[in-house]
Protein backbone atom coordinates (compact mmCIF):
# COMPACT_ATOMS: atom_id res chain seq x y z
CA UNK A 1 -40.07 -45.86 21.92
CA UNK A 2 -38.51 -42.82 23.63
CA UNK A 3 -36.04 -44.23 25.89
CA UNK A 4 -35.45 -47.76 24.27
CA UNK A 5 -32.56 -49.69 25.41
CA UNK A 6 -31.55 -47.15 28.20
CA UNK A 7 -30.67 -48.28 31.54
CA UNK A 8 -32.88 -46.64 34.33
CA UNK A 9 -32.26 -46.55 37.92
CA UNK A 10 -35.34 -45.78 39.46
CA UNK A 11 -35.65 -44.91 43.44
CA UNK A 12 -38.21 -45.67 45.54
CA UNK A 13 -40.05 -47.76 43.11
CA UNK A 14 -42.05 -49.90 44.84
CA UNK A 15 -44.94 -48.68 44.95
CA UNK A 16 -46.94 -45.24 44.90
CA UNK A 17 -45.33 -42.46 42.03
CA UNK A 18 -41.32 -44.39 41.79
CA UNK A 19 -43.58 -47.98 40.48
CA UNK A 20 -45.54 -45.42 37.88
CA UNK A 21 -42.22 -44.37 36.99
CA UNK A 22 -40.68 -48.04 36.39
CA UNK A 23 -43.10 -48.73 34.53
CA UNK A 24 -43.86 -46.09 32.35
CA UNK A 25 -40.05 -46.12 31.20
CA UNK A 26 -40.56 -50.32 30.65
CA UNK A 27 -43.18 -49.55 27.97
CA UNK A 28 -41.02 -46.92 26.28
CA UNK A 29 -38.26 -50.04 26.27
CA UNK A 30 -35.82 -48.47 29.17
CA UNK A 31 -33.79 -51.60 30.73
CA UNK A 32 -35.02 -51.02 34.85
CA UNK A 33 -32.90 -51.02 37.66
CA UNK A 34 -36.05 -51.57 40.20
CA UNK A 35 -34.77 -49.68 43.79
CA UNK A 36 -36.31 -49.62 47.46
CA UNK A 37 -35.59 -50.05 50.57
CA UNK A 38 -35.23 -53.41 52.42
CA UNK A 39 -38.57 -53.49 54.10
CA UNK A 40 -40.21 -53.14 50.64
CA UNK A 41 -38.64 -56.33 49.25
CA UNK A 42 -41.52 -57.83 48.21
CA UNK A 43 -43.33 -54.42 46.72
CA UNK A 44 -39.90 -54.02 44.69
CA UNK A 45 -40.11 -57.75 43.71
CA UNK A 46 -43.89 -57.27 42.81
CA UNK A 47 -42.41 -54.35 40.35
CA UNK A 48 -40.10 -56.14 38.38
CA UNK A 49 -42.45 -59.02 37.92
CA UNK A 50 -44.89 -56.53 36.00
CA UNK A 51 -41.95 -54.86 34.62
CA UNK A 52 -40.87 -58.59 33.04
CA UNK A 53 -44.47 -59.06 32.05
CA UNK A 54 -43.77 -56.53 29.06
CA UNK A 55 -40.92 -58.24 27.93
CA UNK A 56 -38.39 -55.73 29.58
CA UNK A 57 -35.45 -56.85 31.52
CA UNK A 58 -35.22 -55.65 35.39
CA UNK A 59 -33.52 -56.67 38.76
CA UNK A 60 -34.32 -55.61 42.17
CA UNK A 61 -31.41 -53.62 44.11
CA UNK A 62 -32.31 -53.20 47.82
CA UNK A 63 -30.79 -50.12 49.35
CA UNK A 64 -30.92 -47.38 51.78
CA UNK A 65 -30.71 -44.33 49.88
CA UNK A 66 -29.75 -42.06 52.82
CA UNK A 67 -26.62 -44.62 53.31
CA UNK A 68 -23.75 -43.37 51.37
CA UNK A 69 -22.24 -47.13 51.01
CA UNK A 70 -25.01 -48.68 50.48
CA UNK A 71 -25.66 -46.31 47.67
CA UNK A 72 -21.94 -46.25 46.15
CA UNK A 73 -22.57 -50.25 46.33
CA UNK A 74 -25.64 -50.25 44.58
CA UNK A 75 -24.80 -48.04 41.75
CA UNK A 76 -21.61 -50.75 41.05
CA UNK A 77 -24.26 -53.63 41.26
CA UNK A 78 -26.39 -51.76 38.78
CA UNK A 79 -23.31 -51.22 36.17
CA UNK A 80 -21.51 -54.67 36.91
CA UNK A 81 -25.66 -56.30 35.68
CA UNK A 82 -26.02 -53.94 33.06
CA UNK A 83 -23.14 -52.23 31.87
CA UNK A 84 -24.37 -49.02 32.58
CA UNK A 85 -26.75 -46.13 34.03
CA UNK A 86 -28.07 -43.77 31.35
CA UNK A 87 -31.14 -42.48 33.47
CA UNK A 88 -31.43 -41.70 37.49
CA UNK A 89 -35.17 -41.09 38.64
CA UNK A 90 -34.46 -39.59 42.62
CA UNK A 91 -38.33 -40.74 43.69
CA UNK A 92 -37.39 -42.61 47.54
CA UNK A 93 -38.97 -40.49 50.06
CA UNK A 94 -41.01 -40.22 53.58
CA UNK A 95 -42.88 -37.93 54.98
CA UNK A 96 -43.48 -36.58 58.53
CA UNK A 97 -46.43 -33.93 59.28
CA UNK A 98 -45.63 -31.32 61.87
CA UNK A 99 -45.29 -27.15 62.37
CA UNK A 100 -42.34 -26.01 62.91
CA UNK A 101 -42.84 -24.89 67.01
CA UNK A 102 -43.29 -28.70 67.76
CA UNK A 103 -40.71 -29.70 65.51
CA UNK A 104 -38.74 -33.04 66.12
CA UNK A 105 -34.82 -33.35 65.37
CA UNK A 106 -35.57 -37.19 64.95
CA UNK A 107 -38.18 -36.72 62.38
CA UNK A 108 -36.37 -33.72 60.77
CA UNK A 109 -33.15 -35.81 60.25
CA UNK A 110 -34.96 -38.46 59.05
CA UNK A 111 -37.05 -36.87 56.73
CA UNK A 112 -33.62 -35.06 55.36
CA UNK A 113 -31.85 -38.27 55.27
CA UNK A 114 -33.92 -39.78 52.75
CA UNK A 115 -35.98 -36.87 50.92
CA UNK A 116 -32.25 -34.79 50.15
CA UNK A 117 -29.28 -36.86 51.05
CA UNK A 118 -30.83 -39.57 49.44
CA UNK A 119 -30.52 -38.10 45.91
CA UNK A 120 -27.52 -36.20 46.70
CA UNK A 121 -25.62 -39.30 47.27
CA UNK A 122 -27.17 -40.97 44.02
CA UNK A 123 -26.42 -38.27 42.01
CA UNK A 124 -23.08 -38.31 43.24
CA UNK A 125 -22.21 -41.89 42.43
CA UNK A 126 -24.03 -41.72 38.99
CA UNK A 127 -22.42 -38.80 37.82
CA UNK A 128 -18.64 -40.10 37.17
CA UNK A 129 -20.36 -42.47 34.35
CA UNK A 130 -22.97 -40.31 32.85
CA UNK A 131 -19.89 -37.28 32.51
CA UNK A 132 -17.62 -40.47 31.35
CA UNK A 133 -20.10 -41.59 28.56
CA UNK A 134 -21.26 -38.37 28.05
CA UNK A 135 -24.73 -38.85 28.38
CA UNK A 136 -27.26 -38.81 30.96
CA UNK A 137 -31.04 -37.85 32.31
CA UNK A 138 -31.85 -37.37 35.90
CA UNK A 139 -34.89 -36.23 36.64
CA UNK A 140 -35.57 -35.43 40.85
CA UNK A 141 -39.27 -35.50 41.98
CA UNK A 142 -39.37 -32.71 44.13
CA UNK A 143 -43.22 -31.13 45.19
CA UNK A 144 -45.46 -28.31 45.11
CA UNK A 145 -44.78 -28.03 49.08
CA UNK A 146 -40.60 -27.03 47.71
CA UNK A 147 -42.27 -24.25 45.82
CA UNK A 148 -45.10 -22.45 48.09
CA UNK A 149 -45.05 -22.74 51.67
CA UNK A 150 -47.79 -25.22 53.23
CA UNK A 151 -48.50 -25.01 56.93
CA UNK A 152 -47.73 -28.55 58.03
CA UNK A 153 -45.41 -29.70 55.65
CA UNK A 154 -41.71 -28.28 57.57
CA UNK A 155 -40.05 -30.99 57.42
CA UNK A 156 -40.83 -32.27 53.93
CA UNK A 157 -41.37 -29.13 51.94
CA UNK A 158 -37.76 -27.90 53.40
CA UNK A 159 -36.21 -30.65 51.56
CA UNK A 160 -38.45 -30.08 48.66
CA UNK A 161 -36.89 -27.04 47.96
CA UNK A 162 -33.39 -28.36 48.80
CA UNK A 163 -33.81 -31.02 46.41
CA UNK A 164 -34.72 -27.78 43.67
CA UNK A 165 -31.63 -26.47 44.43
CA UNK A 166 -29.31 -29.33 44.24
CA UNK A 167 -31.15 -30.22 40.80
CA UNK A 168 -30.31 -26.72 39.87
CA UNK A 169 -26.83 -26.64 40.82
CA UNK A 170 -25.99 -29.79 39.18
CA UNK A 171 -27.56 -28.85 35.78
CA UNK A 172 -25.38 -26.37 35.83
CA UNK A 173 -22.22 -28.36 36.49
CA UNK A 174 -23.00 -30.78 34.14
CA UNK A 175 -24.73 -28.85 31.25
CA UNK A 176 -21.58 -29.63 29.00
CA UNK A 177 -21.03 -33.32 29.49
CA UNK A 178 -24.84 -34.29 27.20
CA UNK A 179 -26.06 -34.66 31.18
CA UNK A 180 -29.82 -33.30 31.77
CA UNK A 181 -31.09 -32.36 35.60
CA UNK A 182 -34.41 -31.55 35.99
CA UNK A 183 -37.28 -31.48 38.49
CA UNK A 184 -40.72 -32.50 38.30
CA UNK A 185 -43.03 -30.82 41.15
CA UNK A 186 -46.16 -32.37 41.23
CA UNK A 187 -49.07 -31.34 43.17
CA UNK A 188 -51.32 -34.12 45.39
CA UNK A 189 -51.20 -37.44 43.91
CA UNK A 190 -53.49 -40.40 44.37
CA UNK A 191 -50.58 -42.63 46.47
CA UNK A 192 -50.86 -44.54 49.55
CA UNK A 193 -49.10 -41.84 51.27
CA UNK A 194 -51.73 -39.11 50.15
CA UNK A 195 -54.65 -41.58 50.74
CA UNK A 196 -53.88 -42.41 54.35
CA UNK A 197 -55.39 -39.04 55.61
CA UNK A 198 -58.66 -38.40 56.70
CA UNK A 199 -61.60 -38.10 53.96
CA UNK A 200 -62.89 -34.05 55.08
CA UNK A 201 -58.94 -33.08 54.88
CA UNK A 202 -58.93 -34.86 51.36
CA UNK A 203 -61.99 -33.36 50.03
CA UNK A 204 -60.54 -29.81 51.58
CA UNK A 205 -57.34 -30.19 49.57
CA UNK A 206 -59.32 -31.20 46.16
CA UNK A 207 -61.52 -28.02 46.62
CA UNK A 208 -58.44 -25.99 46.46
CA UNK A 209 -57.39 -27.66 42.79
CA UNK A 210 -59.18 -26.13 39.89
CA UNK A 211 -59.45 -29.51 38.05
CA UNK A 212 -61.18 -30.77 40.64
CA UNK A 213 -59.10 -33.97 41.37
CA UNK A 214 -55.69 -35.68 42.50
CA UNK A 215 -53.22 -36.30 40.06
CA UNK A 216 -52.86 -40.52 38.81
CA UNK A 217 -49.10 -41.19 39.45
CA UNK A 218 -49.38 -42.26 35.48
CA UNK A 219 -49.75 -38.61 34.93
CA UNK A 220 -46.63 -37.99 36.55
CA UNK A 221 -45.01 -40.57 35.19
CA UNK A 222 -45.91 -39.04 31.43
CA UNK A 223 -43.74 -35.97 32.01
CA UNK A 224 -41.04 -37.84 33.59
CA UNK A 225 -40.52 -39.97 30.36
CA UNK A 226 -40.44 -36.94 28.48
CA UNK A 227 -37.39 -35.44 30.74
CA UNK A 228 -35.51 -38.85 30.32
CA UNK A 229 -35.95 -39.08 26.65
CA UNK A 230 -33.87 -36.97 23.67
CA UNK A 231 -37.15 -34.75 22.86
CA UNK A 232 -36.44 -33.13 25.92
CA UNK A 233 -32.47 -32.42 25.22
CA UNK A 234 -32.54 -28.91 25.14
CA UNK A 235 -34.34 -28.82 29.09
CA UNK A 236 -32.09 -28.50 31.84
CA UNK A 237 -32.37 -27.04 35.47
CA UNK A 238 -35.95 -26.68 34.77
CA UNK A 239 -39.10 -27.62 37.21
CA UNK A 240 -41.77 -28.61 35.69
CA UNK A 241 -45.16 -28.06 37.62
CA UNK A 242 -47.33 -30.70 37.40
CA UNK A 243 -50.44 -29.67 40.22
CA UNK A 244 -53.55 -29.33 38.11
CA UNK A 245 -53.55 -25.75 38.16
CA UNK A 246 -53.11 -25.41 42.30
CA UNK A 247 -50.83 -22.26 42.16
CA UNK A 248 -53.38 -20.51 39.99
């Protein structure tokens, strides 16, 4: 099993991509540290139920992301249940649709609060451990909108790219300590979140992917595993595409 025994602190994971990701890293025997916000209790509690199912251990920690206490409080609650955090998945995020000449602050800052503070502030209390133990994965989902600019997408593809940065940046920093940081950019998923919008814009989006289809969030969750576990040890600051050949 590829990550067996290592704690996982997984974002967002309620639902959608962040509940692939949960439970992808249960089968492969990673201890999960199920997070989401507090208006998602019972999504989060429906995750560690199927996450239990398998025989895996995992507890619920209900948290605003974007809230630097609340995050610094969490990670503590995480360590103090299970000794330690060997693998942060950044996955929380929201989206807002607008262009840019009818942009709203409000929207903007929220968007930015949760989509790039949100794993700035994670990675920030995680990393004092993972340098300390001298081992660590984190893996940001990021999107095809930080890479290529998509009329629509402002608010969210801005902190896309941010988020490619930071991941960047802190590979870099931490490249010494046995610490990985990568990316994963995935294309149009089948989520909640994608399936909401109307069926002509859907089938307009799937013409544009030369497989012909949106992603499963269990396809995503495939290359995420690989990023947490040792095979990938030697991968660091990297973004891996995962869009079903959209930028060709």
């Amino acid at each position: 099993m590829k990550t067996k025994d290592r704690v996982a602190l997984v974002t967002g994971a309620g639902q959608g991509m962040g509940k692939a990701f949960a439970k992808a890293l249960g089968r492969e025997g990673s201890i999960i540290a199920v997070n989401d916000k507090p208006s998602n209790e019972e999504k989060a509690r429906r995750t560690v139920a199927e996450i239990k199912e398998m025989g895996i251990d995992a507890e619920m920690f209900l948290t605003d992301v974007s809230n630097e206490e609340q995050v610094n409080q969490m990670v503590s609650n995480v360590i103090m249940r299970f000794g330690r955090i060997e693998i942060l998945i950044n996955n929380a995020g929201i989206n807002r649709d607008g262009v840019l000449h009818r942009a709203d602050k409000d929207e903007w800052d929220a968007v930015m609060a949760v989509n790039l503070t949100g794993p700035f502030l994670c990675t920030k209390a995680v990393l004092p451990l993972m340098r300390k133990q001298k081992y660590g994965r984190i893996v940001n989902i990021a999107s095809v909108t930080g890479k290529i600019g998509i009329s629509g997408t402002g608010y969210y593809g801005t902190a896309k790219t941010g988020l490619i940065g930071l991941t960047r940046i802190a590979a870099a920093e931490n490249a010494t300590k046995g610490i990985t940081i990568n990316a994963v950019a995935p294309g149009y998923v089948k989520t909640d979140l994608m399936m909401h919008y109307p069926e002509e814009i859907l089938n307009g989006i799937i013409a544009k992917i030369p497989v012909g289809r949106f992603a499963e969030p269990e396809e995503i969750a495939d290359v995420v595993v690989f990023l947490c576990s040792d095979s990938s040890s030697y991968i660091t600051g990297a973004v891996l595409d995962v869009n079903g050949g959209f930028f060709i």
